[in-house]
N, C-alpha and C. Protein backbone atom coordinates (compact mmCIF):
# COMPACT_ATOMS: atom_id res chain seq x y z
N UNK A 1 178.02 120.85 287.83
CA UNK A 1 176.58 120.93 287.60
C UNK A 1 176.28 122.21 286.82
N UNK A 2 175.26 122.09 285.21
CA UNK A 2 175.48 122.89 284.68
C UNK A 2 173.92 123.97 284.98
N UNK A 3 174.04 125.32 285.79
CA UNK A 3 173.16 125.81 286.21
C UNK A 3 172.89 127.28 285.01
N UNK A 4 171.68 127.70 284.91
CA UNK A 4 171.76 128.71 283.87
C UNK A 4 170.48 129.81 285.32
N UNK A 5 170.97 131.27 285.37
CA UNK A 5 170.64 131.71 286.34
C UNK A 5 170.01 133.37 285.40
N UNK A 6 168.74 133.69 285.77
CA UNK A 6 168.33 134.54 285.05
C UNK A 6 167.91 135.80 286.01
N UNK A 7 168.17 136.62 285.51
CA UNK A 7 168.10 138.11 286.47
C UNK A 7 167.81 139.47 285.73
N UNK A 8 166.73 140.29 286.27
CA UNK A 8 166.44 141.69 285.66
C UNK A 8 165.14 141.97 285.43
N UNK A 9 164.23 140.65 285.72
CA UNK A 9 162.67 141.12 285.46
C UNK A 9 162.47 141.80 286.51
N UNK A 10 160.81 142.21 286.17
CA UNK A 10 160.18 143.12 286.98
C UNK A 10 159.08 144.03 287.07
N UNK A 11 158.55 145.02 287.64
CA UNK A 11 157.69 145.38 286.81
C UNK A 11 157.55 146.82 286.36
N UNK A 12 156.78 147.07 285.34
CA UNK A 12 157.33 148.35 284.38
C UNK A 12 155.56 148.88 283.44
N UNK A 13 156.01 149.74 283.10
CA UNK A 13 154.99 150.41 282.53
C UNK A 13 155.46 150.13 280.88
N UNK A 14 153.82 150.16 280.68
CA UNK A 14 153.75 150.12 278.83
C UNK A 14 155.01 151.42 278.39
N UNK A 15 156.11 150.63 277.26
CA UNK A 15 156.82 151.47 276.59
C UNK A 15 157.90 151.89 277.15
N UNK A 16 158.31 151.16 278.51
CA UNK A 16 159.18 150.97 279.37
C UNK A 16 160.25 150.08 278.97
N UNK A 17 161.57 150.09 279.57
CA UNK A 17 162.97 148.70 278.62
C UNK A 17 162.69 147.92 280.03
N UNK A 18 163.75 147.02 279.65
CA UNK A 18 164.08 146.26 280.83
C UNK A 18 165.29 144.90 279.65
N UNK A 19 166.42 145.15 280.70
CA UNK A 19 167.12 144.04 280.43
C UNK A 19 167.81 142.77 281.39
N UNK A 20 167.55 141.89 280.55
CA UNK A 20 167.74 140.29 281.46
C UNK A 20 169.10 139.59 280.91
N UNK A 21 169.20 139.26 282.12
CA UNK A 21 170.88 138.94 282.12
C UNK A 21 170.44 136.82 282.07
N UNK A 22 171.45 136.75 281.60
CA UNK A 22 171.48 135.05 282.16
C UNK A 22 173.09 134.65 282.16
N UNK A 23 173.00 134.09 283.41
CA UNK A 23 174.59 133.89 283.79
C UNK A 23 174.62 132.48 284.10
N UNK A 24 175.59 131.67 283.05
CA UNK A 24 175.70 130.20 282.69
C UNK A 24 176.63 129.63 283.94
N UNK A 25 176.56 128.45 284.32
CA UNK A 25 177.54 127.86 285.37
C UNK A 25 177.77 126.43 284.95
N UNK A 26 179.16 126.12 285.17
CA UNK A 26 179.32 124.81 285.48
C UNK A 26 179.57 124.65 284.32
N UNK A 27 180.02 124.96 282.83
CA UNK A 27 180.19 124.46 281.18
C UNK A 27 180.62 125.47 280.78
N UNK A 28 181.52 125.46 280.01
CA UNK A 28 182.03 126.81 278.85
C UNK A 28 180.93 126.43 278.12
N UNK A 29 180.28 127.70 277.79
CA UNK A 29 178.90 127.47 276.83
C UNK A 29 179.56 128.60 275.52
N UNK A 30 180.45 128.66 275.23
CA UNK A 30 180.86 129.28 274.08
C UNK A 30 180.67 128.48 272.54
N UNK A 31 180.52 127.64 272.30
CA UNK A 31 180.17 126.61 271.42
C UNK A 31 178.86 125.91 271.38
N UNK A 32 178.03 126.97 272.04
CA UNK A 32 176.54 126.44 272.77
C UNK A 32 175.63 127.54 271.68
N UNK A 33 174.81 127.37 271.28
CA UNK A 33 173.16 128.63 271.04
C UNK A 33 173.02 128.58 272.49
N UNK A 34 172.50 129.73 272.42
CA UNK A 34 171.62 130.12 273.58
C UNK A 34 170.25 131.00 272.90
N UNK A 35 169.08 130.81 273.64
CA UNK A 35 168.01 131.34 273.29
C UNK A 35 167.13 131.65 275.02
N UNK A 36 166.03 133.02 274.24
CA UNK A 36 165.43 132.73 275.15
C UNK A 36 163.83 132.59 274.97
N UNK A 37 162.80 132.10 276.30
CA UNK A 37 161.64 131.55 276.13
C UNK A 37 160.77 132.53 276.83
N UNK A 38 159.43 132.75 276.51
CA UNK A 38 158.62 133.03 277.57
C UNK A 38 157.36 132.27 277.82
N UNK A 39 156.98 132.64 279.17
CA UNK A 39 155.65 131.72 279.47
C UNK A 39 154.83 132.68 280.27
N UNK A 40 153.49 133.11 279.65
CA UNK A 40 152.84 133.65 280.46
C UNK A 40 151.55 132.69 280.76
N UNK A 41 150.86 133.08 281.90
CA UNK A 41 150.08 132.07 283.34
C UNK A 41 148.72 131.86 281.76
N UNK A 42 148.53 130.64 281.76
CA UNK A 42 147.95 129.59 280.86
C UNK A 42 148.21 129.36 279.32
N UNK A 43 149.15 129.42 279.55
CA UNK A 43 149.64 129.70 277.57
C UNK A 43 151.29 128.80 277.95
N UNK A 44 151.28 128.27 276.62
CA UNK A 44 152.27 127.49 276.34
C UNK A 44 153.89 128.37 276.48
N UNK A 45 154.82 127.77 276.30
CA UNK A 45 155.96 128.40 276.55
C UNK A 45 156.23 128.71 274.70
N UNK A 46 156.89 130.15 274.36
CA UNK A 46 157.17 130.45 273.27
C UNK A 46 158.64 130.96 273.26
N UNK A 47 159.05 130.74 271.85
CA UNK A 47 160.38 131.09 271.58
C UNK A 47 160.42 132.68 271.70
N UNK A 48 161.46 133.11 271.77
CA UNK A 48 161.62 134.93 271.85
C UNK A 48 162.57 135.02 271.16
N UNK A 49 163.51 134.56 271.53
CA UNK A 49 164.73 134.94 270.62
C UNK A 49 165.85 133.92 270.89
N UNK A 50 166.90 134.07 270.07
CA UNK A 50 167.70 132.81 270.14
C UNK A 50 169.49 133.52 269.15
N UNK A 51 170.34 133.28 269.57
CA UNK A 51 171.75 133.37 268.92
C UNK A 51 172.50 132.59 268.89
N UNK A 52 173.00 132.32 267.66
CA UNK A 52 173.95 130.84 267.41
C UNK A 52 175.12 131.01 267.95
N UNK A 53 176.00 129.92 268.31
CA UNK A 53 177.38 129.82 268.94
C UNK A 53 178.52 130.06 268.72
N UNK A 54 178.56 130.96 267.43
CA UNK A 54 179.15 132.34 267.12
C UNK A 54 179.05 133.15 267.55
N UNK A 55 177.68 133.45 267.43
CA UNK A 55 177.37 134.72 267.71
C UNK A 55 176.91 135.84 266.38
N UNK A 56 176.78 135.04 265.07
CA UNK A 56 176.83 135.84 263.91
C UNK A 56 175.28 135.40 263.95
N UNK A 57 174.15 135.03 264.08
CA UNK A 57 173.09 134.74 263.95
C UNK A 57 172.22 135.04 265.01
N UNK A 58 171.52 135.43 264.62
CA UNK A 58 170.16 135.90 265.89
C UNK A 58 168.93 135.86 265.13
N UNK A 59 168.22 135.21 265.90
CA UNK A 59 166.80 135.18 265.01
C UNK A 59 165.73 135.12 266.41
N UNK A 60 164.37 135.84 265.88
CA UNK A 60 163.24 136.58 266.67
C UNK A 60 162.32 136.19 266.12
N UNK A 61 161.41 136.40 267.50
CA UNK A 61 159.47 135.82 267.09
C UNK A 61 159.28 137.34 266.52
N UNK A 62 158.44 137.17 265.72
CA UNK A 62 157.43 138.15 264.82
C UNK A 62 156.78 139.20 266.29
N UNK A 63 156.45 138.90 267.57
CA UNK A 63 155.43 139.49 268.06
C UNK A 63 157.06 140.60 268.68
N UNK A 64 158.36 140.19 268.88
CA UNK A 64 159.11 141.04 269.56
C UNK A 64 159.77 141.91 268.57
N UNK A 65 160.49 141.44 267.10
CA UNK A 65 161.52 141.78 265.91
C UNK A 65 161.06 143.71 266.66
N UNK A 66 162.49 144.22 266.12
CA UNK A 66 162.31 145.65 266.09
C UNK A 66 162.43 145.88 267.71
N UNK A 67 162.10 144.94 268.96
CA UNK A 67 161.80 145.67 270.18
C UNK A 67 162.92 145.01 271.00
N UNK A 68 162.72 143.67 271.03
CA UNK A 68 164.37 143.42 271.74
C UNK A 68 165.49 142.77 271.22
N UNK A 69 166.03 142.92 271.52
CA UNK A 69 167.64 142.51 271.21
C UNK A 69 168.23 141.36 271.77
N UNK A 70 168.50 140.40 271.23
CA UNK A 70 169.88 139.03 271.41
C UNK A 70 171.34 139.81 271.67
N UNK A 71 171.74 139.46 272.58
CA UNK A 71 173.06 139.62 273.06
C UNK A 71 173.93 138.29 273.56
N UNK A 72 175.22 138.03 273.51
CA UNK A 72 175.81 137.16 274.58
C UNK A 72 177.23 137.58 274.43
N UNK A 73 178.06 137.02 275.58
CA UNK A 73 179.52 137.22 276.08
C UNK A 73 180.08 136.38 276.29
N UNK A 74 180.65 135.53 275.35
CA UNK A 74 181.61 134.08 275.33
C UNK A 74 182.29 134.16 276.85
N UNK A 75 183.52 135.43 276.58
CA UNK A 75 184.10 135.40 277.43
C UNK A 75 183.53 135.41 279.41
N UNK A 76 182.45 135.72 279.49
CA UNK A 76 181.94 135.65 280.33
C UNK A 76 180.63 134.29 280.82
N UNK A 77 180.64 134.14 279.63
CA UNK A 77 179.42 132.51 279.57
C UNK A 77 178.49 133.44 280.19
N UNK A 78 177.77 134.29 279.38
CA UNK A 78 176.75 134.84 279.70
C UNK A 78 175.81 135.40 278.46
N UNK A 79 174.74 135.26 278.58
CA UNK A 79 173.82 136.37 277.11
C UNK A 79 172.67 137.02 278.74
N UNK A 80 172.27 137.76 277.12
CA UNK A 80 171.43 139.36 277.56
C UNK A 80 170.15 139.35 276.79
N UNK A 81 168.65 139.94 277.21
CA UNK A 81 168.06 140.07 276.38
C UNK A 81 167.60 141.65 276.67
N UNK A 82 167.70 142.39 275.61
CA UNK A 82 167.01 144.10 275.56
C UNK A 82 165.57 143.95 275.69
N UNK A 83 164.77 144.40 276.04
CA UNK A 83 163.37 144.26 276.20
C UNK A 83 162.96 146.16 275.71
N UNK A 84 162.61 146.52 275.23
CA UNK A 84 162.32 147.81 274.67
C UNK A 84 160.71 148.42 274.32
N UNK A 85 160.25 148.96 274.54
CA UNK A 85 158.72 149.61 274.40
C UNK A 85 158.61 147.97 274.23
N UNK A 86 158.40 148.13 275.72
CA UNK A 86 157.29 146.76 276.43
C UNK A 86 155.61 146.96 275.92
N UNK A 87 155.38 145.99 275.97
CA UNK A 87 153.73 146.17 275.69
C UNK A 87 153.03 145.29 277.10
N UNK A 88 152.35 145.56 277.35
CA UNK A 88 151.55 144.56 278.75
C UNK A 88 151.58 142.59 278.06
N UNK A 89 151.43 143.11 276.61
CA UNK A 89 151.50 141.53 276.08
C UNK A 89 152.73 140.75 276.10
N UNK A 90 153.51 141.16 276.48
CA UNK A 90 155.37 140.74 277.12
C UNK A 90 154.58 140.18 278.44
N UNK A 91 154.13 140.52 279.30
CA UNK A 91 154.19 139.87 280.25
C UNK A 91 154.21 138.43 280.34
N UNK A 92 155.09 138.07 281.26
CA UNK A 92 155.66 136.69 280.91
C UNK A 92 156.91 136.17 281.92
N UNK A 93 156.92 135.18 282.16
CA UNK A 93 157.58 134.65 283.08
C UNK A 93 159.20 133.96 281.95
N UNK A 94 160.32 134.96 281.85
CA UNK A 94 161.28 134.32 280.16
C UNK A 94 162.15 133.85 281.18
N UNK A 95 162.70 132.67 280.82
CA UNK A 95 163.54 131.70 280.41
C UNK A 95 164.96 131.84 279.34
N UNK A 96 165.90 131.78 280.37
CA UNK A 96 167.45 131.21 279.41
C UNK A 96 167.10 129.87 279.32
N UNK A 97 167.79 129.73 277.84
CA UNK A 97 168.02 128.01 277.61
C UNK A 97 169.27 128.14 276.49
N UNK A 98 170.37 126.45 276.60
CA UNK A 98 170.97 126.58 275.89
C UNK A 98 170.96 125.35 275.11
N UNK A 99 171.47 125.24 273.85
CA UNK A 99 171.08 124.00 272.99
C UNK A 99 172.32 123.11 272.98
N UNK A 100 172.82 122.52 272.04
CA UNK A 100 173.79 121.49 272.20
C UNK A 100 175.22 121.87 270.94
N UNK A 101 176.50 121.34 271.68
CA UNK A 101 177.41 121.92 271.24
C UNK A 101 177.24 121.99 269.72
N UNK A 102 178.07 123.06 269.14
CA UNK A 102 177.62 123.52 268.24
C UNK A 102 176.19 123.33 266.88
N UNK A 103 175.63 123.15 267.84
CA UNK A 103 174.09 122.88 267.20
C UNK A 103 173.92 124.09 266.07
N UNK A 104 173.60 124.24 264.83
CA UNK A 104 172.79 125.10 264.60
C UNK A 104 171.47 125.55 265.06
N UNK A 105 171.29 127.15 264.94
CA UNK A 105 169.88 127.34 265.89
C UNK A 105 169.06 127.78 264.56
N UNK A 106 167.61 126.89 265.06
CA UNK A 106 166.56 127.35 263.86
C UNK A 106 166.35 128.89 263.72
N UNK A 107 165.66 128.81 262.80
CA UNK A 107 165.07 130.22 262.90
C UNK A 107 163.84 130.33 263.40
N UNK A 108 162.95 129.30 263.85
CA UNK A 108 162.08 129.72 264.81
C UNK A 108 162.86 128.23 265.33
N UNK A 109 163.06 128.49 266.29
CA UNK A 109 163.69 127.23 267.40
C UNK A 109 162.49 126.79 268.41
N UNK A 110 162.48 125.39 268.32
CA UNK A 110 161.28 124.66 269.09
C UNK A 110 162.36 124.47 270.88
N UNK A 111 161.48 124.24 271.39
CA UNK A 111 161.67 123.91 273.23
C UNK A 111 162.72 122.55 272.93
N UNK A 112 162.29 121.85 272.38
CA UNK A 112 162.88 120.63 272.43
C UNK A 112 164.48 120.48 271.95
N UNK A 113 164.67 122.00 271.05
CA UNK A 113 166.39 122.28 270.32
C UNK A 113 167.39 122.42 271.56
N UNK A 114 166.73 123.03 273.01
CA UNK A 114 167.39 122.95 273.61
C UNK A 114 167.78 122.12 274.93
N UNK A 115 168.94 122.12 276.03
CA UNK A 115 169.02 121.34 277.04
C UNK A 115 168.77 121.82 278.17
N UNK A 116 169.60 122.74 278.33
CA UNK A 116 169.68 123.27 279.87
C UNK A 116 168.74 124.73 280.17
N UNK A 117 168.02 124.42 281.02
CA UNK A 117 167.10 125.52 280.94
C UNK A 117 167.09 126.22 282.87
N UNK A 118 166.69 127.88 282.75
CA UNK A 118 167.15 128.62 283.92
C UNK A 118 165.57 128.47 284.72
N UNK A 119 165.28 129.04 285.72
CA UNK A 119 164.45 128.86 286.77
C UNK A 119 163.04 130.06 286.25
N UNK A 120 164.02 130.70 285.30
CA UNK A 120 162.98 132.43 284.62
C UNK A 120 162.89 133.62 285.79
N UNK A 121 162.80 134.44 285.21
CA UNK A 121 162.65 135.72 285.55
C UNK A 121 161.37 136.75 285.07
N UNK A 122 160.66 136.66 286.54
CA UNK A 122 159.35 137.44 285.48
C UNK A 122 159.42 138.80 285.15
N UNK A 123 158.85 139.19 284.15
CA UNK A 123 158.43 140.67 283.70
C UNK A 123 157.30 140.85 283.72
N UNK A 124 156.43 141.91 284.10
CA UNK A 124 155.12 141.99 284.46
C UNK A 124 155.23 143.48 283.52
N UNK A 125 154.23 144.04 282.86
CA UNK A 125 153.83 145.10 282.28
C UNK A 125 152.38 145.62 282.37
N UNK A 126 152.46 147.04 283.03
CA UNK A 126 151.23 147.57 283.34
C UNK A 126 150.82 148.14 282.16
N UNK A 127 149.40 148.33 281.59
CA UNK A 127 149.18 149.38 280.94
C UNK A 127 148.93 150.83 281.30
């Protein structure tokens, strides 16, 4: 059973980091994109960031570029996201998700590119 498990939110002050782990189960996801999502309370779910199944590609929403970072670890079936001078507008409930074997990943990647999606991890940001 393929489980995707997300860990590291929390809550933090404007201009504060924070990094989120997502730890894959049940599939070698090395031949997988992985991306991640956020959803804050009445707003649709949005892309954040996303890295192809290399690992040579990473592509970002306009509202994060410059603040966090795409990471992942084949060898571990795991990715990372950097969260960096948070703004209160991060707040958001993000989401691991991973797409399908060697899928190419868009450069803005829709909800629907991917399959397996984690339970989220919230980040809350004070001003």
């Amino acid at each position: 059973q393929v489980q995707l498990a997300e860990s590291g939110g929390g809550l933090v002050q404007a201009g504060d980091s924070l990094r989120l782990s997502c730890a894959a189960s049940g599939r070698d996801f090395s031949y997988y994109p992985m991306a991640w999502f956020r959803q804050a309370p009445g707003k649709a779910r949005e892309f954040v960031a996303g890295i192809s199944w290399g690992g040579s590609i990473r592509s970002y929403a306009d509202s994060v570029k410059g603040r966090f970072t795409i990471s992942r670890d084949t060898a571990k079936n795991t990715a990372a996201l950097q969260l960096n001078s948070l703004k209160p507008e991060d707040t958001a409930n993000y989401y691991c998700t991973v797409g399908g074997f060697k899928q190419t990943l868009r450069a803005q990647p829709r909800m629907d590119d991917f399959t397996y999606w984690g339970q989220g991890t919230q980040v809350t940001v004070s001003s």
